[in-house]
Protein backbone atom coordinates (compact mmCIF):
# COMPACT_ATOMS: atom_id res chain seq x y z
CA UNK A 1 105.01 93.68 110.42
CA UNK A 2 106.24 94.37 106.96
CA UNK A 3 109.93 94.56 108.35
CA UNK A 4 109.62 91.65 109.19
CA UNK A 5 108.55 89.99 106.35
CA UNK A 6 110.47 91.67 103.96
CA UNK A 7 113.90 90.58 106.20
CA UNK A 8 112.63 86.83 106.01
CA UNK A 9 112.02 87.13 102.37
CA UNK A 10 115.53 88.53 101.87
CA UNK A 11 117.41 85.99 103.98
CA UNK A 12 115.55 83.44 101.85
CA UNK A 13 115.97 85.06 98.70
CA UNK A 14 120.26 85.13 99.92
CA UNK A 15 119.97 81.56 100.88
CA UNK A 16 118.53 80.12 97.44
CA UNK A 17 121.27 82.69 95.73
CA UNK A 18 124.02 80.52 97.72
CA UNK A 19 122.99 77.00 96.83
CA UNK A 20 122.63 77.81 93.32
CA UNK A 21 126.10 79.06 93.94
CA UNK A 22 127.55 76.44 95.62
């Protein structure tokens, strides 16, 4: 579903914004 898509894309989206703050 598009939910759930748009959730995975998110978390990924958060996890590259973390790295490139770390």
């Amino acid at each position: 579903p598009q939910t759930v898509d748009a959730l995975m894309k998110l978390d990924l989206a958060a996890g590259v914004d973390v790295e490139i703050k770390l």
